[in-house]
C-alpha atoms as a PDB file:
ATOM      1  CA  UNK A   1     226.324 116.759 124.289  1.00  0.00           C
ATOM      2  CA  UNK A   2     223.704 115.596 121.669  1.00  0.00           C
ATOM      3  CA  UNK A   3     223.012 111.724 121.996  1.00  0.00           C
ATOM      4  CA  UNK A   4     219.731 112.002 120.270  1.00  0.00           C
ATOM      5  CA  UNK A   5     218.370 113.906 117.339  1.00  0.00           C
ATOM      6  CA  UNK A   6     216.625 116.594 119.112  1.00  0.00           C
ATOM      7  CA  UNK A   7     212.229 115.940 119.015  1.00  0.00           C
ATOM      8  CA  UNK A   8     210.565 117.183 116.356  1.00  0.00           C
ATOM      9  CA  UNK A   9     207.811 119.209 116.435  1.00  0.00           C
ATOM     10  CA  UNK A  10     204.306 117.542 118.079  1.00  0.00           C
ATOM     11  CA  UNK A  11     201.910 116.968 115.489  1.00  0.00           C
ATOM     12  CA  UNK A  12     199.456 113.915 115.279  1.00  0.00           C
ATOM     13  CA  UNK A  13     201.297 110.273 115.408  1.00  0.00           C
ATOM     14  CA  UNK A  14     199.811 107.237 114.031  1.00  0.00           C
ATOM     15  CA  UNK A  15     202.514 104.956 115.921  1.00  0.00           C
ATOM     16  CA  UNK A  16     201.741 102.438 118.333  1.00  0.00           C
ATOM     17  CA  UNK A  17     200.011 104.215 121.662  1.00  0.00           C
ATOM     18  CA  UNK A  18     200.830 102.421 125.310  1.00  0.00           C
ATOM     19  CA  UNK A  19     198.322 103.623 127.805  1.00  0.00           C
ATOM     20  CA  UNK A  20     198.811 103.405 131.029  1.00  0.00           C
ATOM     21  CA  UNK A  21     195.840 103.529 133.768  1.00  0.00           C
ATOM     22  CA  UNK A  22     196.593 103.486 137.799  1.00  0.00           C
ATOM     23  CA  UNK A  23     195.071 100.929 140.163  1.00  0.00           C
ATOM     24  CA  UNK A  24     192.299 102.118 141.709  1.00  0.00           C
ATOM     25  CA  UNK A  25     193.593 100.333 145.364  1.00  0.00           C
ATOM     26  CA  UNK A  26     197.285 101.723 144.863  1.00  0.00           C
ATOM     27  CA  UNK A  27     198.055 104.488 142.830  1.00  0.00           C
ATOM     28  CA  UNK A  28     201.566 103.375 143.102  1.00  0.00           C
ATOM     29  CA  UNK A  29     200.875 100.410 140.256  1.00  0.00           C
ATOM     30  CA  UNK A  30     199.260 100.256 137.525  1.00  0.00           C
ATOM     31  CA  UNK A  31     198.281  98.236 134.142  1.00  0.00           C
ATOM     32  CA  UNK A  32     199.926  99.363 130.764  1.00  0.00           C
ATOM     33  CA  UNK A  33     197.973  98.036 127.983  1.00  0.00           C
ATOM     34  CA  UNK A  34     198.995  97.780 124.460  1.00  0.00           C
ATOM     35  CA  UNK A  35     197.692  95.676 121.965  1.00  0.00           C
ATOM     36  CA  UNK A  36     196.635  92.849 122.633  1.00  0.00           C
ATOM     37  CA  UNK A  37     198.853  93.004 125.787  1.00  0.00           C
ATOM     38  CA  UNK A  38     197.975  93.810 129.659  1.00  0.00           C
ATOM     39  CA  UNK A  39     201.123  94.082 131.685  1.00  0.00           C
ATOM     40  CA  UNK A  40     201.582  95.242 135.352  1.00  0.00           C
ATOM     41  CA  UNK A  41     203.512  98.425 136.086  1.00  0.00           C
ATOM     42  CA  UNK A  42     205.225 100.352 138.552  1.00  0.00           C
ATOM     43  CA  UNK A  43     204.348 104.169 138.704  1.00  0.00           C
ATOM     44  CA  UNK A  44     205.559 107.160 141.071  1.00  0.00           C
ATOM     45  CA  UNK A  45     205.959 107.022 144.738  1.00  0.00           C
ATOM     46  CA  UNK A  46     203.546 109.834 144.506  1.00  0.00           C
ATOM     47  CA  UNK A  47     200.849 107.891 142.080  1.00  0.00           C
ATOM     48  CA  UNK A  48     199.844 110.145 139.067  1.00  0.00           C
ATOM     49  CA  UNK A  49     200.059 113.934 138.668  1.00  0.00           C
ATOM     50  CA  UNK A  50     198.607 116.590 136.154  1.00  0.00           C
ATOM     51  CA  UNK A  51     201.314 118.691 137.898  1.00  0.00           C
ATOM     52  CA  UNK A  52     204.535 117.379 137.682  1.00  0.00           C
ATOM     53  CA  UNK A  53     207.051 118.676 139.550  1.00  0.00           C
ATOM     54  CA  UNK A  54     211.054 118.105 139.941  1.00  0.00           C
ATOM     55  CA  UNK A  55     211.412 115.316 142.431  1.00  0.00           C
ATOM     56  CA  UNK A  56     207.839 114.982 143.534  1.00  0.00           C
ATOM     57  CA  UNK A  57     207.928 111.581 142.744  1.00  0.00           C
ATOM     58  CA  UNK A  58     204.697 111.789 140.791  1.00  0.00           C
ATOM     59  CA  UNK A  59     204.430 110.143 137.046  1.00  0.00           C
ATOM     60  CA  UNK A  60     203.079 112.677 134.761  1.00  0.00           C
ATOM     61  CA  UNK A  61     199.560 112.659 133.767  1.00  0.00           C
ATOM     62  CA  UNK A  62     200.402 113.105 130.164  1.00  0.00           C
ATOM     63  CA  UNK A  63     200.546 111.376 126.100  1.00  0.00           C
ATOM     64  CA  UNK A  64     204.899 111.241 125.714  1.00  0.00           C
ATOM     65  CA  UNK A  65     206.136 110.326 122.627  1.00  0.00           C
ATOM     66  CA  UNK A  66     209.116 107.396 122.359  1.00  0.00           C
ATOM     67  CA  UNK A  67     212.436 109.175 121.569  1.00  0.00           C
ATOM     68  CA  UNK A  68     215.358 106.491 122.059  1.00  0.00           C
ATOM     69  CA  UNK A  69     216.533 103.935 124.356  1.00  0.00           C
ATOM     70  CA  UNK A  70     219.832 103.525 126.250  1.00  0.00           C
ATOM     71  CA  UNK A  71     220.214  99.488 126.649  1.00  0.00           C
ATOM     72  CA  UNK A  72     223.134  97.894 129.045  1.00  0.00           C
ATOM     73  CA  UNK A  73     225.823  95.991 127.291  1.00  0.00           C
ATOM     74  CA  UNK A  74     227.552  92.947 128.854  1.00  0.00           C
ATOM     75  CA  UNK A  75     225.902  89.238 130.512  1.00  0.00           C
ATOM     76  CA  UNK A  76     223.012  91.666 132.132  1.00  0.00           C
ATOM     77  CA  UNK A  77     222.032  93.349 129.116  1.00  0.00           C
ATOM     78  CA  UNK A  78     220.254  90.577 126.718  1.00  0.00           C
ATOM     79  CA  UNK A  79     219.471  91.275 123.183  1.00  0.00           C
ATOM     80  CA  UNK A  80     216.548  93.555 122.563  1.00  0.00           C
ATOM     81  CA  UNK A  81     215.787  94.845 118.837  1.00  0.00           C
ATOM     82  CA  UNK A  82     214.190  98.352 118.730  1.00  0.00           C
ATOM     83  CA  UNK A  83     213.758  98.635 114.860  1.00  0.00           C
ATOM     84  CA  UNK A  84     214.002 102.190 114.008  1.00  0.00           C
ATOM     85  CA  UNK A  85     214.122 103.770 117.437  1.00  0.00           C
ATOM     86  CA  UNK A  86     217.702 105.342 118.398  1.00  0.00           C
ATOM     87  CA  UNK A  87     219.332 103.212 120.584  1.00  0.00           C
ATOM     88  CA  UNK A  88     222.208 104.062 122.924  1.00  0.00           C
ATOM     89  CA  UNK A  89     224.214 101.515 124.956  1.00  0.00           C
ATOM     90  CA  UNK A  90     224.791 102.668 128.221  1.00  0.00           C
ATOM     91  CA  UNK A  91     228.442 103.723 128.950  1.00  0.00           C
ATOM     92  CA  UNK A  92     229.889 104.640 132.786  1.00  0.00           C
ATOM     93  CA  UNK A  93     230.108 108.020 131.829  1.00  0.00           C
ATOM     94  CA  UNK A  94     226.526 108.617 130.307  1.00  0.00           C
ATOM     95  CA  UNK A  95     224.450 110.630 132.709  1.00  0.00           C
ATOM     96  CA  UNK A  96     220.929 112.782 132.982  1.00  0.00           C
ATOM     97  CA  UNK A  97     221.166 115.964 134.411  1.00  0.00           C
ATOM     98  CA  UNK A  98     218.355 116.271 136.931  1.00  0.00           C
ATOM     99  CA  UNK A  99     219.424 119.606 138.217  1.00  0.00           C
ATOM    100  CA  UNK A 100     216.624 122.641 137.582  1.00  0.00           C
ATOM    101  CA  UNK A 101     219.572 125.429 137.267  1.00  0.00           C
ATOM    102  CA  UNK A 102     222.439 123.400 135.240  1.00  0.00           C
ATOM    103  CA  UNK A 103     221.666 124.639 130.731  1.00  0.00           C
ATOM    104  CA  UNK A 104     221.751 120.829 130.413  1.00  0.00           C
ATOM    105  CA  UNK A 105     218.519 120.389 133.019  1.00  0.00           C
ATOM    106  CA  UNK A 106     216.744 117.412 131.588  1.00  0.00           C
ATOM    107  CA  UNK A 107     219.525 116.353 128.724  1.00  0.00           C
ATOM    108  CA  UNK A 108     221.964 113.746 128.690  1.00  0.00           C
ATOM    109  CA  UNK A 109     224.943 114.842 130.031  1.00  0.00           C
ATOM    110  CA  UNK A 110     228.696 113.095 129.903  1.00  0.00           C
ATOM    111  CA  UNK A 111     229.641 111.832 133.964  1.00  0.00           C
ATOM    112  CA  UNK A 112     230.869 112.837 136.130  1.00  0.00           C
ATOM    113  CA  UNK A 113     229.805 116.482 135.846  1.00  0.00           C
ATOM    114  CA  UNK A 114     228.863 119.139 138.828  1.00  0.00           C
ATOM    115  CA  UNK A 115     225.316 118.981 138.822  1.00  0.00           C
ATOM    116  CA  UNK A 116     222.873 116.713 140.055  1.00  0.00           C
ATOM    117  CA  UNK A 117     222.682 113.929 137.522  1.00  0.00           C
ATOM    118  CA  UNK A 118     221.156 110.321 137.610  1.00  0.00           C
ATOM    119  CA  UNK A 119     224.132 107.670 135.753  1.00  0.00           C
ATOM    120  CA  UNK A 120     222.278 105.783 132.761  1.00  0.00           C
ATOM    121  CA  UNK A 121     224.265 102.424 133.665  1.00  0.00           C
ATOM    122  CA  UNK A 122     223.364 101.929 137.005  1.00  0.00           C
ATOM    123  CA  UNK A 123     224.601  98.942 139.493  1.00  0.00           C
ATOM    124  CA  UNK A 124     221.185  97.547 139.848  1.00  0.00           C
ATOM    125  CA  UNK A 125     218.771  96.153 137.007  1.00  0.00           C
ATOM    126  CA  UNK A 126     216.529  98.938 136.432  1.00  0.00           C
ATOM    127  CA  UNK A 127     218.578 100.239 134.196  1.00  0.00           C
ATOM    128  CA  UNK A 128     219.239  97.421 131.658  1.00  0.00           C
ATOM    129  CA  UNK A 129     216.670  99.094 129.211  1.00  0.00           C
ATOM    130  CA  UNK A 130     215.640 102.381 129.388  1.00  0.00           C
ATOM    131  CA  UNK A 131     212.901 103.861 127.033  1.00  0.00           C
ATOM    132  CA  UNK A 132     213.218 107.924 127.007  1.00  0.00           C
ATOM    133  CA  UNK A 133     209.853 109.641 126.769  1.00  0.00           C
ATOM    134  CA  UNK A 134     209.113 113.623 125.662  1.00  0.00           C
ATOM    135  CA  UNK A 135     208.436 114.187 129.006  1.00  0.00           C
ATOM    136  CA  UNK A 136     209.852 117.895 129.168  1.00  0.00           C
ATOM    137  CA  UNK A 137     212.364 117.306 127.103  1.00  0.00           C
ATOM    138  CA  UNK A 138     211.118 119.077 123.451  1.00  0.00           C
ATOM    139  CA  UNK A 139     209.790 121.816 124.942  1.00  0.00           C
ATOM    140  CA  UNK A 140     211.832 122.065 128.042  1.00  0.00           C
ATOM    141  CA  UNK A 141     210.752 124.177 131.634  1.00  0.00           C
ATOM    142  CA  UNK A 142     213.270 124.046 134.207  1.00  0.00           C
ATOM    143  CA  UNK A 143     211.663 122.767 137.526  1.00  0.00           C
ATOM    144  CA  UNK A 144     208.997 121.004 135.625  1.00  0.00           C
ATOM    145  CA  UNK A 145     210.760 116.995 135.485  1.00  0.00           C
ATOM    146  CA  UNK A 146     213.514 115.516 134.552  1.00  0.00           C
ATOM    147  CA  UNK A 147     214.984 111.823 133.709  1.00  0.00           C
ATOM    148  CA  UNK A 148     211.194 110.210 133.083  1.00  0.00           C
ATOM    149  CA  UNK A 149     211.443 106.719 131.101  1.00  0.00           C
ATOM    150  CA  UNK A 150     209.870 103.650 131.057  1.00  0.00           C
ATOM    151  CA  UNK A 151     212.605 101.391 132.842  1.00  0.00           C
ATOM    152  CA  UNK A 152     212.592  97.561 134.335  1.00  0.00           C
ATOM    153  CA  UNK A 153     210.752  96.993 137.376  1.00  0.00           C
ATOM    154  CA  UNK A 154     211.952  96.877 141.088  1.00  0.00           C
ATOM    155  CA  UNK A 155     211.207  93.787 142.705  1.00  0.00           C
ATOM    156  CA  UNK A 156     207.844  93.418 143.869  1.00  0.00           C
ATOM    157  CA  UNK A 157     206.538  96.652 141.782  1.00  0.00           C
ATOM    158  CA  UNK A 158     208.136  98.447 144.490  1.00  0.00           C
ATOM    159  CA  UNK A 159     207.475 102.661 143.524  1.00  0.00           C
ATOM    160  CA  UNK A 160     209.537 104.703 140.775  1.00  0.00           C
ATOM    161  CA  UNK A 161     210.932 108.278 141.448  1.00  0.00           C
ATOM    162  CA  UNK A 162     208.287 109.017 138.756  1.00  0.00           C
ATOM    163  CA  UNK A 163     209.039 106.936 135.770  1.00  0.00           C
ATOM    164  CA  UNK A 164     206.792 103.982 134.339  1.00  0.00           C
ATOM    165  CA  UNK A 165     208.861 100.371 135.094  1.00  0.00           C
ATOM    166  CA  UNK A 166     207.762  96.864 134.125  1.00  0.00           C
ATOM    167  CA  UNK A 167     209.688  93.509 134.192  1.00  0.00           C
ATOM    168  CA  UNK A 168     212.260  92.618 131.997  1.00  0.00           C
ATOM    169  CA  UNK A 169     210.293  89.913 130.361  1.00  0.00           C
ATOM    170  CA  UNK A 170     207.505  92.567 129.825  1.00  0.00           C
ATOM    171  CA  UNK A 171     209.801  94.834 128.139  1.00  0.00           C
ATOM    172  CA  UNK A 172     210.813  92.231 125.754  1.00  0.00           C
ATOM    173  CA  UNK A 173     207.409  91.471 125.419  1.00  0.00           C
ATOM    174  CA  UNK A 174     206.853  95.195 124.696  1.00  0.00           C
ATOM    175  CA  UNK A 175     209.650  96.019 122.109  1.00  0.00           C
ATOM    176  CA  UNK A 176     207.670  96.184 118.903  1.00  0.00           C
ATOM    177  CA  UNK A 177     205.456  98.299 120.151  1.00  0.00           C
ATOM    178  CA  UNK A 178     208.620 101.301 120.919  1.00  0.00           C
ATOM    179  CA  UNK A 179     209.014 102.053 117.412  1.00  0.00           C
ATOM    180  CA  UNK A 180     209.317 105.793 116.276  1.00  0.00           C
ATOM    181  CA  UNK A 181     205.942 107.267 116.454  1.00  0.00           C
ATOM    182  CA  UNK A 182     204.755 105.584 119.901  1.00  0.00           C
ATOM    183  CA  UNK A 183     203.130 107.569 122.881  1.00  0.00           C
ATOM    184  CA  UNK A 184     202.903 106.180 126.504  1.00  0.00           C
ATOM    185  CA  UNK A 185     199.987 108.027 127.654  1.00  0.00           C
ATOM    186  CA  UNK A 186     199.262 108.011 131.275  1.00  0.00           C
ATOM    187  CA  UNK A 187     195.821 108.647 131.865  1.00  0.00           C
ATOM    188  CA  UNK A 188     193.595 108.250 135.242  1.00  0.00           C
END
């Protein structure tokens, strides 16, 4: 199922760039900075890694281009404007296939389905915006990491599975900067 126009090619952006640098005491957090802004962040359970694997729970030590955003619909899911960026909202049956052996490893995938695969409109907030990021996903190696975004926050900053998170206020906060053309880069 295509939900997204597949990436293009890499070649040199001139879009907005969101780096991302781990705390020296916890490699757990960190501070995304872009523009003029400084905004705390959640990273991996496993801090950062220059080899991701699937479910280490590392964040990838990488630049990832912005490719689209699923946002949640309802009394949760407050405006947000993306200009230009595809935007998805997230349905019950839209899913990420997380398994290394399924052909749709690291795709969106319609639920339920009989692989592994995370649901894009979860029960919690974490969900409420998600920001998909070429992690794997335009030049795709089974085993390497699935599913990595930049997401809302967990209370407290608490660990991701490997994604980037930071509070909903920051992601409103951060919206004009995930335009078509943006990189997070997560760098040490």
């Amino acid at each position: 199922m295509r939900l997204f126009p597949p990436p293009r090619p890499r070649k040199p952006r001139s879009g907005p760039l969101l780096l991302v640098r781990p705390s020296p005491l916890d490699g757990r957090r960190g501070i995304l900075a872009a523009g003029p802004l400084r905004l705390r962040c959640a990273l991996g359970r496993s801090g950062v890694s220059s080899r991701k694997r699937e479910g280490d729970g590392a964040t990838p030590l990488a630049a990832m281009p912005v490719v689209a955003a699923y946002l949640r619909g309802g009394p949760r899911g407050a405006p947000l404007r993306l200009p230009g960026l595809p935007v998805r909202r997230a349905r019950a049956e839209d899913g990420w296939c997380d398994a290394p052996g399924h052909p749709a490893y690291n795709r969106p995938v319609r639920l339920p389905m009989g692989a592994s695969a995370e649901t894009m409109r979860r029960a919690d907030a974490l969900y409420d915006v998600v920001v998909v990021l070429d992690w794997n996903l335009g030049r795709r190696a089974r085993g390497l990491g699935s599913a990595i975004f930049l997401h809302v926050a967990r209370p407290a900053y608490a660990p991701t599975e490997g994604c980037v998170a930071v509070s909903r206020r920051d992601m409103g906060r951060l919206a004009p900067f995930l335009r078509p053309g943006a990189r997070l880069a997560v760098r040490r």
